[in-house]
PDB file of N, CA and C in Angstrom:
ATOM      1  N   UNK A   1       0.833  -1.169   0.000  1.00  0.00           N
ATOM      2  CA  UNK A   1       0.000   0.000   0.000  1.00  0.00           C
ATOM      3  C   UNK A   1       0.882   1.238   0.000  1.00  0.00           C
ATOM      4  N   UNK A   2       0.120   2.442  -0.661  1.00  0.00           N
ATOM      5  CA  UNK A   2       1.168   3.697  -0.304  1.00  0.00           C
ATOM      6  C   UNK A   2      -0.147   4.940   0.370  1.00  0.00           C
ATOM      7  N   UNK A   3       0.654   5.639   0.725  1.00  0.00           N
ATOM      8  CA  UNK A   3       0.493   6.863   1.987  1.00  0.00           C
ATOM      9  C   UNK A   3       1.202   8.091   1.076  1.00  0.00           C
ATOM     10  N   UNK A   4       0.553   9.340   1.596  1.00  0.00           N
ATOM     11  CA  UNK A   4       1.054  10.346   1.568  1.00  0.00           C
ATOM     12  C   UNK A   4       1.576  11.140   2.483  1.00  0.00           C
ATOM     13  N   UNK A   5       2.992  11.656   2.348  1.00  0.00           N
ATOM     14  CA  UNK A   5       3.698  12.679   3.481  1.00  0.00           C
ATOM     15  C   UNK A   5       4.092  14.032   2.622  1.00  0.00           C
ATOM     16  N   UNK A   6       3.666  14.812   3.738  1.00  0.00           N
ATOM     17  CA  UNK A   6       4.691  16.199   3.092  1.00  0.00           C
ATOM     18  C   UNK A   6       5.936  16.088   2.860  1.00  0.00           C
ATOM     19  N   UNK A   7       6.610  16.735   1.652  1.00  0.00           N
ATOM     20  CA  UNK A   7       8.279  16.338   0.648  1.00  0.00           C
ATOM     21  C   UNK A   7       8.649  16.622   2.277  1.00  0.00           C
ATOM     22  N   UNK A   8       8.641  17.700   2.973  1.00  0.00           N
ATOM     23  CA  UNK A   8       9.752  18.776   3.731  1.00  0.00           C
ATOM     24  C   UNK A   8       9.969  17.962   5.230  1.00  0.00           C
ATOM     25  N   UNK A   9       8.629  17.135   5.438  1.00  0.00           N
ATOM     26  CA  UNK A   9       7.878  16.799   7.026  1.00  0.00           C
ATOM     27  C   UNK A   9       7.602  15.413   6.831  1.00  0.00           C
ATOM     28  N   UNK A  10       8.811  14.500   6.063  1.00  0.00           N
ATOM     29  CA  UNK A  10       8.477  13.218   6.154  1.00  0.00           C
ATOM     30  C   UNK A  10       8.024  12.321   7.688  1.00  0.00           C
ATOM     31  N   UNK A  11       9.157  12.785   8.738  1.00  0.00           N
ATOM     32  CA  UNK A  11       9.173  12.431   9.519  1.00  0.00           C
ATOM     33  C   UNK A  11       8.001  12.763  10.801  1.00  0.00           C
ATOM     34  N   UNK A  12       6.730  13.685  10.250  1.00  0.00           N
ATOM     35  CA  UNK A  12       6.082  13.948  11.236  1.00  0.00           C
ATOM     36  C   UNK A  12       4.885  13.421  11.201  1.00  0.00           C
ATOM     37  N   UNK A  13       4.500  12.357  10.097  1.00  0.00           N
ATOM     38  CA  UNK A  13       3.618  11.238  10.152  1.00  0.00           C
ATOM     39  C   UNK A  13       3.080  11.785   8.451  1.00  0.00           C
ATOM     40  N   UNK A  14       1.918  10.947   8.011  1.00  0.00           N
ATOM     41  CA  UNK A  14       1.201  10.727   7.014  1.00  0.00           C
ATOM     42  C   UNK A  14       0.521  11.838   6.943  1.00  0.00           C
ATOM     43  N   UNK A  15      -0.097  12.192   5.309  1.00  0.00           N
ATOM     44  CA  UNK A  15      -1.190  12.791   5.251  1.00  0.00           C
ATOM     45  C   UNK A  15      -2.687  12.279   5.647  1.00  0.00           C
ATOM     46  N   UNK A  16      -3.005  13.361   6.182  1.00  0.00           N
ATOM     47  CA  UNK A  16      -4.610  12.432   6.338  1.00  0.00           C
ATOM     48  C   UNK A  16      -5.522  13.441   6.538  1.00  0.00           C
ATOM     49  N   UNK A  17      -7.158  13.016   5.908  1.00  0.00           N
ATOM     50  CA  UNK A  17      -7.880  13.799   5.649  1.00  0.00           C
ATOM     51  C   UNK A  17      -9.258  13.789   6.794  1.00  0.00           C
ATOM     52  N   UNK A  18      -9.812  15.143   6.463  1.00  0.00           N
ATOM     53  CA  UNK A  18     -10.571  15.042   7.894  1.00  0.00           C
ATOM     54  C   UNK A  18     -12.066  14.635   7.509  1.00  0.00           C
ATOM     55  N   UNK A  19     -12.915  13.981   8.288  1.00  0.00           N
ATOM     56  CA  UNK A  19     -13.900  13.748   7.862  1.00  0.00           C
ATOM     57  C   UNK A  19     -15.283  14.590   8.490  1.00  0.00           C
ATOM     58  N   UNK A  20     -16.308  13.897   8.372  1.00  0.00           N
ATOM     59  CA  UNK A  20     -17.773  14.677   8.466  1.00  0.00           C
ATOM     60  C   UNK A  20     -17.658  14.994   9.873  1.00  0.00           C
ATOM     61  N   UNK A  21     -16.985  14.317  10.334  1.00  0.00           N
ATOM     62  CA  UNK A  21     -16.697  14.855  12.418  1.00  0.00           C
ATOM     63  C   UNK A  21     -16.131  14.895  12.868  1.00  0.00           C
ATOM     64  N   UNK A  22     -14.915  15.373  11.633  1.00  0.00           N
ATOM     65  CA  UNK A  22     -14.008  16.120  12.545  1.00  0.00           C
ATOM     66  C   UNK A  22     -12.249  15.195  12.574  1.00  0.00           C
ATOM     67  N   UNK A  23     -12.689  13.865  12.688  1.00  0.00           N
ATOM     68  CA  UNK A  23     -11.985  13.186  12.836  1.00  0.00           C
ATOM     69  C   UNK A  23     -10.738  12.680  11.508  1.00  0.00           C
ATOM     70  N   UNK A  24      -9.305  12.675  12.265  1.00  0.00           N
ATOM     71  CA  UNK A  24      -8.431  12.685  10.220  1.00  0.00           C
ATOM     72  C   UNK A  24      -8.580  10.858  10.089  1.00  0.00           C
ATOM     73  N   UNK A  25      -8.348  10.631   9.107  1.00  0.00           N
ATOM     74  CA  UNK A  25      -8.882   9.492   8.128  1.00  0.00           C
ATOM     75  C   UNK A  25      -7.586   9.583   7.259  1.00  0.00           C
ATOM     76  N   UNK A  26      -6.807   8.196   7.547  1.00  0.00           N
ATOM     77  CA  UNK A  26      -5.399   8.163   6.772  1.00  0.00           C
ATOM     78  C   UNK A  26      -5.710   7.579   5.512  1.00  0.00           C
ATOM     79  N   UNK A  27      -5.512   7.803   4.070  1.00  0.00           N
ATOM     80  CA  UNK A  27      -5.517   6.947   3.209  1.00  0.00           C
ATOM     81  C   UNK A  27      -4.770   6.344   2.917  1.00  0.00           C
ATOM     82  N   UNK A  28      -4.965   5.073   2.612  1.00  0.00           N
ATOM     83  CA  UNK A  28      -3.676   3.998   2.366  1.00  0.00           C
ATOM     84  C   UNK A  28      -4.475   3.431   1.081  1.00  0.00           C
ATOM     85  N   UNK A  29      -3.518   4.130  -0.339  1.00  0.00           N
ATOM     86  CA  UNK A  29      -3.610   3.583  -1.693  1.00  0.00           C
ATOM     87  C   UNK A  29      -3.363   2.114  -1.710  1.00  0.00           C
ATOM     88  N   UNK A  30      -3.604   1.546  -2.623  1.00  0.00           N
ATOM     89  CA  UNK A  30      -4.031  -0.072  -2.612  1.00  0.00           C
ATOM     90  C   UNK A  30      -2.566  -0.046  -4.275  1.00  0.00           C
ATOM     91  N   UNK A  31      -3.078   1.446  -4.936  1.00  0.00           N
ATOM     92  CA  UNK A  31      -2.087   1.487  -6.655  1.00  0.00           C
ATOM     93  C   UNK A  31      -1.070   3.176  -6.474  1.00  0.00           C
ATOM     94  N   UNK A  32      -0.015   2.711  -6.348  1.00  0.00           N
ATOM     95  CA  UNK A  32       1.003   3.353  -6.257  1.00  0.00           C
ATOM     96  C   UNK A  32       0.259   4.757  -7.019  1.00  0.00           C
ATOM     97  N   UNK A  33      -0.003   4.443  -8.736  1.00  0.00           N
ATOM     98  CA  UNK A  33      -0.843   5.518  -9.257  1.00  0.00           C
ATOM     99  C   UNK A  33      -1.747   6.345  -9.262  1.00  0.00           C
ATOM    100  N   UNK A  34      -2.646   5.541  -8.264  1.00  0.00           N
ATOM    101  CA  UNK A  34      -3.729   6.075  -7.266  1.00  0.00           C
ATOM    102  C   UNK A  34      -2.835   7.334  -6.939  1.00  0.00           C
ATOM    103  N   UNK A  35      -2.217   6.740  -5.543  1.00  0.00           N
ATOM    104  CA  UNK A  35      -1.652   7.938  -4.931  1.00  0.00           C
ATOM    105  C   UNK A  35      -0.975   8.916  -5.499  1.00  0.00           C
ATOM    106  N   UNK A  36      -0.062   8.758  -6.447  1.00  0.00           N
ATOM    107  CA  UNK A  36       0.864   9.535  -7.184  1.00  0.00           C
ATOM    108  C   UNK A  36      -0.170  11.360  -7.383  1.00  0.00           C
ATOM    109  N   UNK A  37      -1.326  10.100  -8.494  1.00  0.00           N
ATOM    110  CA  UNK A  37      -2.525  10.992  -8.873  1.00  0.00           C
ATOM    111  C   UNK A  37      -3.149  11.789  -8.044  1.00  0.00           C
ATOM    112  N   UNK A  38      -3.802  11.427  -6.833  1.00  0.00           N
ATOM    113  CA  UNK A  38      -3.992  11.828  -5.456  1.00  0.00           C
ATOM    114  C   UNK A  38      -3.151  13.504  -5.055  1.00  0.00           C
ATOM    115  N   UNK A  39      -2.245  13.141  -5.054  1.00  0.00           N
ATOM    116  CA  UNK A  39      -0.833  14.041  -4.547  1.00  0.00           C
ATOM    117  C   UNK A  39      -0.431  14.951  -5.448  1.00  0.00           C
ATOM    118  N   UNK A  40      -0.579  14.607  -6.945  1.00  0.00           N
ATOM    119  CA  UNK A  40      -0.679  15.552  -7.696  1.00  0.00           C
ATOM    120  C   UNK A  40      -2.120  16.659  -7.632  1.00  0.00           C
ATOM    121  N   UNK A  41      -3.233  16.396  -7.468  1.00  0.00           N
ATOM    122  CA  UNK A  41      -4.069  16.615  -7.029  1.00  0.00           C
ATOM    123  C   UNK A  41      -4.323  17.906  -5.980  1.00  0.00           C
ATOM    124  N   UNK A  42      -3.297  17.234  -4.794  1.00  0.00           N
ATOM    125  CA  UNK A  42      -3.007  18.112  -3.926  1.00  0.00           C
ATOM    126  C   UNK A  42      -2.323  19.498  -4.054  1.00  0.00           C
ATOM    127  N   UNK A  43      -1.317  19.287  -4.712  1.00  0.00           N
ATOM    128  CA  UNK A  43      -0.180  19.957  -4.921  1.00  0.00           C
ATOM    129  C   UNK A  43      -0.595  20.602  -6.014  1.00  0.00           C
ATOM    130  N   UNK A  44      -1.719  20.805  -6.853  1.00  0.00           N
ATOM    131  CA  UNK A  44      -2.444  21.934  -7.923  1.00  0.00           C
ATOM    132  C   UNK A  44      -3.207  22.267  -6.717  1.00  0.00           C
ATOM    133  N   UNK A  45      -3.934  22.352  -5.429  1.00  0.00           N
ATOM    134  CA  UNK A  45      -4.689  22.899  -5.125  1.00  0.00           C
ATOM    135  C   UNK A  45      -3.738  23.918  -3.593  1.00  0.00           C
ATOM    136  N   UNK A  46      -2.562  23.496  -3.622  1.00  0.00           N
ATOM    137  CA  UNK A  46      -1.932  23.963  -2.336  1.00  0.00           C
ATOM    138  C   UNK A  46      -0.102  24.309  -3.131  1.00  0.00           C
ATOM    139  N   UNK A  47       0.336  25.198  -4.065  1.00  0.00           N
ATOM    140  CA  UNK A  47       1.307  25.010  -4.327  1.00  0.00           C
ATOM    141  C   UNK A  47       2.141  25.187  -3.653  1.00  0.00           C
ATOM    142  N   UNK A  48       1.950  25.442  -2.473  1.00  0.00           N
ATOM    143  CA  UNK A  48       3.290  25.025  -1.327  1.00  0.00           C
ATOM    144  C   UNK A  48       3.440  23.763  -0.786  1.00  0.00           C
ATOM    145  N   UNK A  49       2.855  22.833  -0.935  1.00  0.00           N
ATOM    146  CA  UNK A  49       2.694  21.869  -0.274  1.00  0.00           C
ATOM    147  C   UNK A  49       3.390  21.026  -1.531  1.00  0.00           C
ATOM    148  N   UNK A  50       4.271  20.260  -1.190  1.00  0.00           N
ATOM    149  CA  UNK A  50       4.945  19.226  -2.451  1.00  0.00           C
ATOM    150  C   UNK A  50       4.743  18.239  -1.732  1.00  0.00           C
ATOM    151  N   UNK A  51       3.913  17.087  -1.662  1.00  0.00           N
ATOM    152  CA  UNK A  51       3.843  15.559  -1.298  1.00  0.00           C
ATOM    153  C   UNK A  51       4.952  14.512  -2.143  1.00  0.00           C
ATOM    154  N   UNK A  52       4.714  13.732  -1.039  1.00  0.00           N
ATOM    155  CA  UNK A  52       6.041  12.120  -1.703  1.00  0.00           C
ATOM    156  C   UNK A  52       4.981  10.890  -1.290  1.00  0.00           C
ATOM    157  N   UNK A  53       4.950  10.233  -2.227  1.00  0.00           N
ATOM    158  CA  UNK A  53       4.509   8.710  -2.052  1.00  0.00           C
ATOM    159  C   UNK A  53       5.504   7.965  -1.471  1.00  0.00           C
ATOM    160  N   UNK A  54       4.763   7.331  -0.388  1.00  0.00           N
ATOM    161  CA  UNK A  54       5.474   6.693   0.269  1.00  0.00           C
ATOM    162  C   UNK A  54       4.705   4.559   0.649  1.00  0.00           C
ATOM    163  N   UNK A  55       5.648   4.193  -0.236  1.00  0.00           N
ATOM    164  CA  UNK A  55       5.354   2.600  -0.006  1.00  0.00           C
ATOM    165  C   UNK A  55       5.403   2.206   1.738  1.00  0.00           C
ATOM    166  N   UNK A  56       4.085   1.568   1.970  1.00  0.00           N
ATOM    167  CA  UNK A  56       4.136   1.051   3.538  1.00  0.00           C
ATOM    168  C   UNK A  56       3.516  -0.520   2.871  1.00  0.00           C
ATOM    169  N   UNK A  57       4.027  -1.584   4.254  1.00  0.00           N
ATOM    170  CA  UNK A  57       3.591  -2.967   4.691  1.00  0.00           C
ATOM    171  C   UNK A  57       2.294  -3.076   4.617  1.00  0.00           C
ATOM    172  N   UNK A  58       1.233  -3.507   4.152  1.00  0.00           N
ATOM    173  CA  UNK A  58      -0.339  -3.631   4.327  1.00  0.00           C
ATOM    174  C   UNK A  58      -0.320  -3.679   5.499  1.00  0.00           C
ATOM    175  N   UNK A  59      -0.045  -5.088   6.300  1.00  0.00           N
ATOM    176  CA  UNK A  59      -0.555  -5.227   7.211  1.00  0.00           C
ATOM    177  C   UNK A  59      -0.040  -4.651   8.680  1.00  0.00           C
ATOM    178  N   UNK A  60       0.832  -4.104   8.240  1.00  0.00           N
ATOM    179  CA  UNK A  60       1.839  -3.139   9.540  1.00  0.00           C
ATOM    180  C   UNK A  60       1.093  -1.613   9.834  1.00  0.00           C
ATOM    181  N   UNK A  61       0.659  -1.673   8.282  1.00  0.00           N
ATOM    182  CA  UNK A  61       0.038   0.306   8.235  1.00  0.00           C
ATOM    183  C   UNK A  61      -1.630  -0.063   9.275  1.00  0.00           C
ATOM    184  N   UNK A  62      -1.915  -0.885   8.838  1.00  0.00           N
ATOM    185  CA  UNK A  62      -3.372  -1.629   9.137  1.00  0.00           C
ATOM    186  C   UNK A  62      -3.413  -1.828  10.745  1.00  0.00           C
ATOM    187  N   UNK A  63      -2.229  -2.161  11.123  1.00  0.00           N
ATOM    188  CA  UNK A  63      -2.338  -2.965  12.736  1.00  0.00           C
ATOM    189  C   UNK A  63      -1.873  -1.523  13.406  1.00  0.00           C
ATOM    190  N   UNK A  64      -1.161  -0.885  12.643  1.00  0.00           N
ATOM    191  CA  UNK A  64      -1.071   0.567  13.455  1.00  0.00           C
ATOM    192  C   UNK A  64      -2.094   1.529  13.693  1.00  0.00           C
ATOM    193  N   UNK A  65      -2.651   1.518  12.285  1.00  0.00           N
ATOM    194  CA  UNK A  65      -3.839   2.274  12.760  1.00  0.00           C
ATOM    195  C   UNK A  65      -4.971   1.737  13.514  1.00  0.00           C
ATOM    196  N   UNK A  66      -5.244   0.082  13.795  1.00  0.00           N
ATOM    197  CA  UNK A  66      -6.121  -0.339  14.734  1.00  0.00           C
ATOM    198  C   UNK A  66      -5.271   0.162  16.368  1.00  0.00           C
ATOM    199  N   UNK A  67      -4.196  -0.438  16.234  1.00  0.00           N
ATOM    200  CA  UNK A  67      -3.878  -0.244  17.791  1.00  0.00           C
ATOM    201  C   UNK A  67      -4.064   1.275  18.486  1.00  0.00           C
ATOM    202  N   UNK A  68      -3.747   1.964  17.618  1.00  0.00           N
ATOM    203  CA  UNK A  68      -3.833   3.727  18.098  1.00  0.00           C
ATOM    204  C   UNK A  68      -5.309   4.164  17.599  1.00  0.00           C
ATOM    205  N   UNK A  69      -6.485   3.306  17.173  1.00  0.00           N
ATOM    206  CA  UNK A  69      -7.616   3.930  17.288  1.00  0.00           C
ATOM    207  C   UNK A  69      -7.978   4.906  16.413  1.00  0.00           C
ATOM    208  N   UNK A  70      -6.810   5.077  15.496  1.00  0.00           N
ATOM    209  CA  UNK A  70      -6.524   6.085  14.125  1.00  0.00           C
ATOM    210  C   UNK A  70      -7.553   5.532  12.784  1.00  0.00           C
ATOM    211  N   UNK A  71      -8.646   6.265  12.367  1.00  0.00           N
ATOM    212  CA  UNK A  71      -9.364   6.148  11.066  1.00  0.00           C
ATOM    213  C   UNK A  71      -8.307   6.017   9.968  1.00  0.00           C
ATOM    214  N   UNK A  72      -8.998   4.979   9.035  1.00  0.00           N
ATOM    215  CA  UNK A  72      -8.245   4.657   7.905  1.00  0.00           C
ATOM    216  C   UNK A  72      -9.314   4.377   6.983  1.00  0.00           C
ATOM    217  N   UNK A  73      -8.518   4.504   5.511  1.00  0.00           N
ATOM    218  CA  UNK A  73      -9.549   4.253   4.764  1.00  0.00           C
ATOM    219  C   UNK A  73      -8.412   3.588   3.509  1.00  0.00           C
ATOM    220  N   UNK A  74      -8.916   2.106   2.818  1.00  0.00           N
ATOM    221  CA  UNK A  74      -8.390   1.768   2.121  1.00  0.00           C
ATOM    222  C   UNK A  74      -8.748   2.365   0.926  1.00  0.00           C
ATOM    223  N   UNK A  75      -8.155   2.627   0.037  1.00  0.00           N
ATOM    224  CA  UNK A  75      -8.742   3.099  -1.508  1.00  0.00           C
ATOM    225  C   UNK A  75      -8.119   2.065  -2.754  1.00  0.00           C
ATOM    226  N   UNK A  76      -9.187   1.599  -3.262  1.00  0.00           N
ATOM    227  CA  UNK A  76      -9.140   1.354  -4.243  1.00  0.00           C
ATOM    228  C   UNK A  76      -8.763   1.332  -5.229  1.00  0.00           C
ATOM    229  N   UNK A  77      -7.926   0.806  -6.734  1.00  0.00           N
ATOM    230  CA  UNK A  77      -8.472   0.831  -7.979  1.00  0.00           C
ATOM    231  C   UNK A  77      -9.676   1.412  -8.514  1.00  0.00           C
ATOM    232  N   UNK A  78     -10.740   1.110  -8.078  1.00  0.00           N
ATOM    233  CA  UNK A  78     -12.354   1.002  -8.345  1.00  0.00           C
ATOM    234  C   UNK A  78     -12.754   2.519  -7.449  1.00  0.00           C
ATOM    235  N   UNK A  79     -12.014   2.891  -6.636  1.00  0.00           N
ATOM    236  CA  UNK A  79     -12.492   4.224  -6.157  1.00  0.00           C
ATOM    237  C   UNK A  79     -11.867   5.777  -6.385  1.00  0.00           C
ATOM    238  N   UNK A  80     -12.661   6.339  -6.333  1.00  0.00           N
ATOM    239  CA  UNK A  80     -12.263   7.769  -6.655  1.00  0.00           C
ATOM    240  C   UNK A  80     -12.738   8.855  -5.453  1.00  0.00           C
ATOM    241  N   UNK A  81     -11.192   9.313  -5.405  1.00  0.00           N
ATOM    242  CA  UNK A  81     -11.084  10.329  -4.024  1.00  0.00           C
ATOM    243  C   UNK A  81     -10.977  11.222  -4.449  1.00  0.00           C
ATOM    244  N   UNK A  82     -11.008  12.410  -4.103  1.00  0.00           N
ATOM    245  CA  UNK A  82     -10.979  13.967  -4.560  1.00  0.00           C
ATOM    246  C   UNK A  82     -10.474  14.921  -3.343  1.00  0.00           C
ATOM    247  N   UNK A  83      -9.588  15.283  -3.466  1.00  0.00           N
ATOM    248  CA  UNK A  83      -8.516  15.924  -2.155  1.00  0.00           C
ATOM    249  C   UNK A  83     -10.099  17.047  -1.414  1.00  0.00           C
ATOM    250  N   UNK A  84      -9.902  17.463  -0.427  1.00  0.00           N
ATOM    251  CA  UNK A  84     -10.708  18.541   0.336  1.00  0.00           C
ATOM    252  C   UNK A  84     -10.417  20.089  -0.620  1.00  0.00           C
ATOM    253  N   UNK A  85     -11.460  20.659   0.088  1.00  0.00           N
ATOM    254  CA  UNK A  85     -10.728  22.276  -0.535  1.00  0.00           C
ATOM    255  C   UNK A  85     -10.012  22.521   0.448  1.00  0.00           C
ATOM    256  N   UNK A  86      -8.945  23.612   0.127  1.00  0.00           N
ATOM    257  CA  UNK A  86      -7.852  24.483   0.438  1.00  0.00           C
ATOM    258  C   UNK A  86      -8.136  24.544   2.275  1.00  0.00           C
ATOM    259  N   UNK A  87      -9.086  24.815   2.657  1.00  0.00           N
ATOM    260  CA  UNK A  87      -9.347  25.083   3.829  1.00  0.00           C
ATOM    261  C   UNK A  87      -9.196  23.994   4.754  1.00  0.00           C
ATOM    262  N   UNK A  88      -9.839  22.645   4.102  1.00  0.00           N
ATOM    263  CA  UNK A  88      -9.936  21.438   5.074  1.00  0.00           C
ATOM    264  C   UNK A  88      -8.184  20.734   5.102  1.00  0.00           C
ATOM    265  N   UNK A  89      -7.431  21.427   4.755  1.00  0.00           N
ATOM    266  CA  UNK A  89      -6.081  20.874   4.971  1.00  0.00           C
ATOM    267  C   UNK A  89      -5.563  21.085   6.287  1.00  0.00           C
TER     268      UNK A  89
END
């Protein structure tokens, strides 16, 4: 699976998006291209912000976000995400 991090702030965890309450929601791409696309996405709507795809373990990204209680959301091939506006970053 891959994840998104800020180019500058690898080290200060994943991108992740917020949902209907509030709560952030990590995406973990299932197609490298997914994400790539995703991040490009981002980075036309925030040109300061330069993202890096970053390859993670399925089942390591998965058991982390159960143990810490952290929302996740797998994405698909078959699904289509659409970054937040400018504000919800």
């Amino acid at each position: 699976m891959y994840l998104l991090t800020l180019r500058d702030k690898k080290d200060e965890g994943a991108y992740a998006v917020q949902d209907d309450d509030g709560d952030k929601v990590l995406f973990l791409f299932e197609e490298e291209d997914d994400a790539t696309r995703y991040a490009m996405m981002l980075e036309m709507q925030n040109n300061e912000k330069e993202m890096d795809v970053m390859e993670v373990d399925d089942d390591l990204a998965i058991k982390t976000c159960k143990m810490h209680n952290y929302k996740y959301a797998v994405i698909t091939s078959n699904d289509i995400v659409i970054p937040p506006k400018n504000d919800q970053i």
